[in-house]
Protein backbone atom coordinates (compact mmCIF):
# COMPACT_ATOMS: atom_id res chain seq x y z
CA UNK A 1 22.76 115.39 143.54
CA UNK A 2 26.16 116.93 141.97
CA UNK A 3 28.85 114.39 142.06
CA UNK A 4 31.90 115.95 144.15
CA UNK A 5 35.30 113.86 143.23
CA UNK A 6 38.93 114.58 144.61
CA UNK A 7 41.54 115.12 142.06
CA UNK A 8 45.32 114.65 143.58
CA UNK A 9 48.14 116.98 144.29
CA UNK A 10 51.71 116.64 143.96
CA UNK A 11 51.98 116.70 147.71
CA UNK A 12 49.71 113.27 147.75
CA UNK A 13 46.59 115.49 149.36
CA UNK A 14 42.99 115.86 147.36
CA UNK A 15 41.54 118.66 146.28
CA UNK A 16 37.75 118.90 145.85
CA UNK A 17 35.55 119.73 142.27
CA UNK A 18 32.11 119.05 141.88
CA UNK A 19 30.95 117.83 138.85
CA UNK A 20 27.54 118.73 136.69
CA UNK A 21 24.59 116.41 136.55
CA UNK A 22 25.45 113.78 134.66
CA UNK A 23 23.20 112.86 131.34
CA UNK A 24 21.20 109.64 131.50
CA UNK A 25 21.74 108.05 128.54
CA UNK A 26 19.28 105.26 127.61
CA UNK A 27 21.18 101.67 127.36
CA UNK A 28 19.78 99.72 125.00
CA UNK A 29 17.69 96.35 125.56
CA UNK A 30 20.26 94.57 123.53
CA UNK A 31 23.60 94.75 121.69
CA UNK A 32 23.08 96.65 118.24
CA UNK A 33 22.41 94.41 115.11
CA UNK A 34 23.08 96.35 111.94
CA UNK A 35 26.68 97.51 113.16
CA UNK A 36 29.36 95.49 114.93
CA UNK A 37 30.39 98.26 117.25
CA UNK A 38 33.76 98.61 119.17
CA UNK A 39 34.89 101.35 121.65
CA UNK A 40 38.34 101.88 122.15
CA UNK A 41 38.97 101.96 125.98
CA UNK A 42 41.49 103.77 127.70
CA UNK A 43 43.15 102.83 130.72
CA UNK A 44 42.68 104.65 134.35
CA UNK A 45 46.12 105.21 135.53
CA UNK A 46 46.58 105.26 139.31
CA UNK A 47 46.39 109.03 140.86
CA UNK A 48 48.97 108.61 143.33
CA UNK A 49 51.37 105.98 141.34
CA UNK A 50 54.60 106.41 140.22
CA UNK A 51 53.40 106.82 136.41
CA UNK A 52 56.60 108.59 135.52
CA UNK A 53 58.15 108.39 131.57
CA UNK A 54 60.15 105.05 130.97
CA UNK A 55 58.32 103.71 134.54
CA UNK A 56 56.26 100.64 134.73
CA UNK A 57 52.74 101.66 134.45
CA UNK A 58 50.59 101.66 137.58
CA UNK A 59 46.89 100.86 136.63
CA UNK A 60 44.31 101.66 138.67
CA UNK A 61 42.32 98.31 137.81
CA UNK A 62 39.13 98.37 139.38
CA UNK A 63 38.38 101.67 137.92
CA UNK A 64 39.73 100.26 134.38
CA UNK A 65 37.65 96.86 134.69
CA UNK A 66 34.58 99.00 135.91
CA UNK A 67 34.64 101.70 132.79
CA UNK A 68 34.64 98.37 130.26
CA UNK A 69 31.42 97.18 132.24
CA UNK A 70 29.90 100.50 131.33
CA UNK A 71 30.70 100.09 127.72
CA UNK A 72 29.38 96.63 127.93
CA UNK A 73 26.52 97.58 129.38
CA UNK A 74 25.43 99.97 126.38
CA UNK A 75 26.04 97.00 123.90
CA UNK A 76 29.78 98.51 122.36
CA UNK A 77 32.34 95.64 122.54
CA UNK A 78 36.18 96.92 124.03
CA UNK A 79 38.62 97.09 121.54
CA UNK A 80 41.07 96.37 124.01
CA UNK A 81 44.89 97.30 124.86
CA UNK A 82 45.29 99.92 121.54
CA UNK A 83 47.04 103.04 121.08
CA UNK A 84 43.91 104.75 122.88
CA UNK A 85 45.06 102.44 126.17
CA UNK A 86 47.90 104.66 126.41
CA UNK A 87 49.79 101.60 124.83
CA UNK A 88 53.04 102.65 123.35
CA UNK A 89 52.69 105.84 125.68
CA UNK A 90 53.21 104.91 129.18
CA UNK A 91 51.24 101.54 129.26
CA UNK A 92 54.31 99.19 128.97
CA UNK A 93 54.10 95.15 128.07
CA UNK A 94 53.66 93.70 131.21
CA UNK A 95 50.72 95.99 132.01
CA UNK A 96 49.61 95.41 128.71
CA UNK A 97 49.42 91.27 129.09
CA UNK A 98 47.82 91.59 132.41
CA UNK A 99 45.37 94.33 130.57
CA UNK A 100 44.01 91.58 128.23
CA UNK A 101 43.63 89.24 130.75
CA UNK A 102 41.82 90.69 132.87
CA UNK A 103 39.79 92.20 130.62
CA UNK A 104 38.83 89.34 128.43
CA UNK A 105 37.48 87.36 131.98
CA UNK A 106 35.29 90.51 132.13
CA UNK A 107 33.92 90.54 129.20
CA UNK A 108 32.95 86.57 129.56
CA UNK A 109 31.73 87.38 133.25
CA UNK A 110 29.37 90.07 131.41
CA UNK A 111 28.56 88.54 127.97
CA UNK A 112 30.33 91.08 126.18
CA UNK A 113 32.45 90.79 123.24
CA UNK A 114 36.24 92.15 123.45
CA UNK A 115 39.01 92.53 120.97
CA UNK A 116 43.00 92.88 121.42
CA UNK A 117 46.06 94.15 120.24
CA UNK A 118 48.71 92.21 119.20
CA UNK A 119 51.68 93.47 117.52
CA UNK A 120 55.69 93.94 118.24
CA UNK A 121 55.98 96.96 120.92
CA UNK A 122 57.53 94.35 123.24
CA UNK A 123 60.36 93.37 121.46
CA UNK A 124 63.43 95.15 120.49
CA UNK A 125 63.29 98.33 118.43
CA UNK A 126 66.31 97.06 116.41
CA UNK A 127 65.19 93.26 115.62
CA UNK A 128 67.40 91.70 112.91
CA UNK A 129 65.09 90.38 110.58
CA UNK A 130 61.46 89.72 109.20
CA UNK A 131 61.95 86.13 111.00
CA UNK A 132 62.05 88.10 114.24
CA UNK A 133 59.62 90.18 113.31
CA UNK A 134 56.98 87.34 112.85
CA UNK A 135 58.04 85.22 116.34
CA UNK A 136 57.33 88.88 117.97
CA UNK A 137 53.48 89.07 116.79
CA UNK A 138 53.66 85.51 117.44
CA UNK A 139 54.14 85.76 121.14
CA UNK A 140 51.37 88.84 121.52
CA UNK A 141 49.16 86.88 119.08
CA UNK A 142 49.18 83.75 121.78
CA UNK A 143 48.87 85.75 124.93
CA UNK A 144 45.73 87.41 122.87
CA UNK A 145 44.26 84.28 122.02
CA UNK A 146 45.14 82.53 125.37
CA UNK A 147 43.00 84.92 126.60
CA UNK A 148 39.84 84.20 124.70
CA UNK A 149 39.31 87.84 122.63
CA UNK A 150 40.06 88.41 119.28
CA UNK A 151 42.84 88.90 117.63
CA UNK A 152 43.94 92.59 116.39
CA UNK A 153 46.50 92.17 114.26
CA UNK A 154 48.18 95.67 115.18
CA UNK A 155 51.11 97.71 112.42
CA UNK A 156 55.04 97.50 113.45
CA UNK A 157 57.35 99.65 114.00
CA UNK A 158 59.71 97.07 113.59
CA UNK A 159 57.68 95.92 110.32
CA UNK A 160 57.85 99.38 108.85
CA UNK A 161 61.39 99.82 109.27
CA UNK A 162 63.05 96.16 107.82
CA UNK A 163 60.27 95.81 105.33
CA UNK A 164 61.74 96.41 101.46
CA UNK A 165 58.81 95.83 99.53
CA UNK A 166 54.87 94.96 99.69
CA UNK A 167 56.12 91.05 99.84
CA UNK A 168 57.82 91.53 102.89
CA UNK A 169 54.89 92.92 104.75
CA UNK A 170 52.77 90.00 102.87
CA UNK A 171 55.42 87.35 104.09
CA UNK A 172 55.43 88.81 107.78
CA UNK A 173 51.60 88.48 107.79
CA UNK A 174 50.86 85.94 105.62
CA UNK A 175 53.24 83.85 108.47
CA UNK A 176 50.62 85.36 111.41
CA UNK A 177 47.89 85.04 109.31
CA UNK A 178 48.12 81.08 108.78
CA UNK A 179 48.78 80.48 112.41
CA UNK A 180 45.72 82.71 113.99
CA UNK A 181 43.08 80.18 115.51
CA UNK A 182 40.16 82.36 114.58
CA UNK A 183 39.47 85.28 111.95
CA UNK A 184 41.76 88.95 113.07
CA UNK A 185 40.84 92.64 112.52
CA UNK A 186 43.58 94.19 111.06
CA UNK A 187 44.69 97.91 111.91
CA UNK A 188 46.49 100.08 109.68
CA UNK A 189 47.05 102.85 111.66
CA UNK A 190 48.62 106.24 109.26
CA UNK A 191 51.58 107.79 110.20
CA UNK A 192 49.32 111.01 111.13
CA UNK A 193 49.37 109.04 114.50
CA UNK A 194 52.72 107.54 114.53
CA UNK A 195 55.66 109.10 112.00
CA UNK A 196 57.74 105.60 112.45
CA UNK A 197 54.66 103.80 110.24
CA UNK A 198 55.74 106.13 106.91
CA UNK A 199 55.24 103.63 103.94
CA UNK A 200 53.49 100.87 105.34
CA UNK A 201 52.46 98.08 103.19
CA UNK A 202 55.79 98.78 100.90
CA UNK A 203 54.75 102.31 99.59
CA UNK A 204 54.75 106.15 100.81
CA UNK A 205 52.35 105.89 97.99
CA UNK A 206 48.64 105.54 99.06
CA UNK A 207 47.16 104.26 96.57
CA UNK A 208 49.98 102.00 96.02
CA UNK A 209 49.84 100.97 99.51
CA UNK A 210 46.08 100.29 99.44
CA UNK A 211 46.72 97.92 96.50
CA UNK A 212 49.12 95.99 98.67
CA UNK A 213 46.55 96.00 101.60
CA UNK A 214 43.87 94.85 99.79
CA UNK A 215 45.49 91.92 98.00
CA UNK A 216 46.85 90.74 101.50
CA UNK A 217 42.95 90.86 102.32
CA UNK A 218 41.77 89.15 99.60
CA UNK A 219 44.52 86.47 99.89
CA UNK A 220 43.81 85.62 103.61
CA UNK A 221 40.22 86.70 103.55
CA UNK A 222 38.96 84.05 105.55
CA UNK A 223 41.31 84.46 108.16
CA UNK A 224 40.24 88.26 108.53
CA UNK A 225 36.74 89.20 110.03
CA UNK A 226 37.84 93.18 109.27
CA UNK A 227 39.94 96.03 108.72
CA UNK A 228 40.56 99.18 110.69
CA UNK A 229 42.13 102.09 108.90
CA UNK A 230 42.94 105.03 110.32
CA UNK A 231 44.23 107.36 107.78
CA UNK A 232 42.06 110.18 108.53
CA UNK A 233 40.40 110.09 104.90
CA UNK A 234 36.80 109.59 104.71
CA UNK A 235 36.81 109.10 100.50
CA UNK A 236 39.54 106.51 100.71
CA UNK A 237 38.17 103.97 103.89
CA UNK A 238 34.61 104.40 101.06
CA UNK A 239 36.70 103.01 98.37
CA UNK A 240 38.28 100.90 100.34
CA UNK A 241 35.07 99.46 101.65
CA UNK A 242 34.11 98.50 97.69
CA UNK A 243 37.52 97.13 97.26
CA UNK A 244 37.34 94.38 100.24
CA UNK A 245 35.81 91.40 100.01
CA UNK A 246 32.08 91.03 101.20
CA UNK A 247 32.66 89.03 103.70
CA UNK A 248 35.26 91.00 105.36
CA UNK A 249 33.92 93.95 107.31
CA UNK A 250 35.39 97.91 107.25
CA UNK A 251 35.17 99.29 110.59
CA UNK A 252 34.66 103.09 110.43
CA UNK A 253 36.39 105.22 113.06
CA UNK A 254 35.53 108.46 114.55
CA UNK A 255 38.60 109.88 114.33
CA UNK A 256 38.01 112.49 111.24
CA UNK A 257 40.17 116.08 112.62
CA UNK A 258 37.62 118.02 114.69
CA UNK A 259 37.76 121.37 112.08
CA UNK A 260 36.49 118.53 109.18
CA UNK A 261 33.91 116.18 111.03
CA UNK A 262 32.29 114.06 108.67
CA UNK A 263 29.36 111.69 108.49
CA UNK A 264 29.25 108.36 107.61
CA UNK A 265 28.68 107.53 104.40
CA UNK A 266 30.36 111.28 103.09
CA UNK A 267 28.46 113.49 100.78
CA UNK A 268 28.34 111.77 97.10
CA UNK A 269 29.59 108.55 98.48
CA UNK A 270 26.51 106.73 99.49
């Protein structure tokens, strides 16, 4: 039977589409083994709310909640309250904090495994200093871990902007790093996504900003479970992969641009 669903007009009335048969896919006896395996989840923002620009967001939550049982159900764990969660784009702090509450509880009601944010979106665009820098991933790191997911440790706008050097950004998270109750992922996120994160880790320079990355890694490595890096270069996460230590994992995103798709490992890297 076709799935009929109401999408909303301006006016606050419904209007009717029906949907094709939806594809069964198979879910899995149990959580994959070889690959630690997180999906991204985005948000489901309430049809008839006042979701305007500069607005607090208004979440539809049982739909939200719901969607992350689905992806818990197939054996992903939710990489939760990230860019993809509209975060930075409509989905403003306080929706954010209840976000990772709410979802964390899920995942322990359904035995699944969830990750958060944590970074500096809350605080001031114009904070004074590195010291104010740190106290804002501070407060985002404790609501992530007060929830009970891990931490993802995620780049600064902030960071990026006071930052004079590679041994700033290693004294800002070197600070976090020390404090976090359990090993982070860390996300570099490229400033393909966001123009504001141009020279992070103290170089426009990539490979001189991957050298700076990867001796913060190796100096904390046992406060890091992993690294996310989304720089939209398949030969550079491979490299990067060789130059992290063993015990600190690469997670691979599937964000390549749609007119290059790549596999994973890419051709002559394996």
């Amino acid at each position: 039977m076709s799935t009929v669903i109401g999408l909303p007009r301006p006016d606050g009335t419904t209007e009717r589409r029906v949907l094709r048969e939806p594809v069964a896919w198979p879910r899995p006896a149990a959580p994959p083994t070889s690959r630690t395996a997180y999906a991204a989840a985005h948000v489901v923002a309430d049809p008839l709310g006042d979701n305007a620009p500069g607005a607090p967001a208004v979440v539809d939550w049982d739909a939200t909640m719901a969607f992350r049982r689905h992806l818990w159900s197939y054996g992903l764990g939710v990489a939760e309250a990230m860019d993809t969660a509209q975060r930075g784009m409509g989905l403003d702090w306080d929706a954010t904090r209840t976000l990772i509450h709410r979802g964390a509880a899920e995942a322990r009601a359904a035995g699944g495994r969830i990750a958060a944010g944590a970074g500096t979106d809350h605080a001031s665009a114009d904070l004074p200093g590195l010291p104010a820098v740190i106290a804002a991933y501070e407060e985002q790191v404790a609501v992530v871990e007060d929830a009970g997911a891990t931490v993802i440790l995620m780049a600064s706008r902030q960071l990026a902007r006071l930052a004079r050097g590679p041994e700033e950004y290693h004294k800002v998270y070197s600070r976090v790093l020390e404090q976090t109750t359990a090993p982070v992922i860390l996300h570099w996120l490229g400033p393909m996504f966001d123009p504001a994160l141009e020279g992070y880790w103290g170089s426009p320079d990539l490979s001189r900003a991957t050298a700076s990355f990867v001796d913060l890694v190796r100096d904390h490595a046992g406060a890091i479970d992993g690294v996310k890096v989304s720089l939209l270069d398949a030969a550079h996460e491979v490299a990067l992969r060789r130059a992290l230590p063993a015990e600190v994992k690469l997670y691979t995103g599937d964000d390549s641009p749609p007119d290059r798709p790549w596999s994973w490992p890419p051709p002559g890297h394996g």
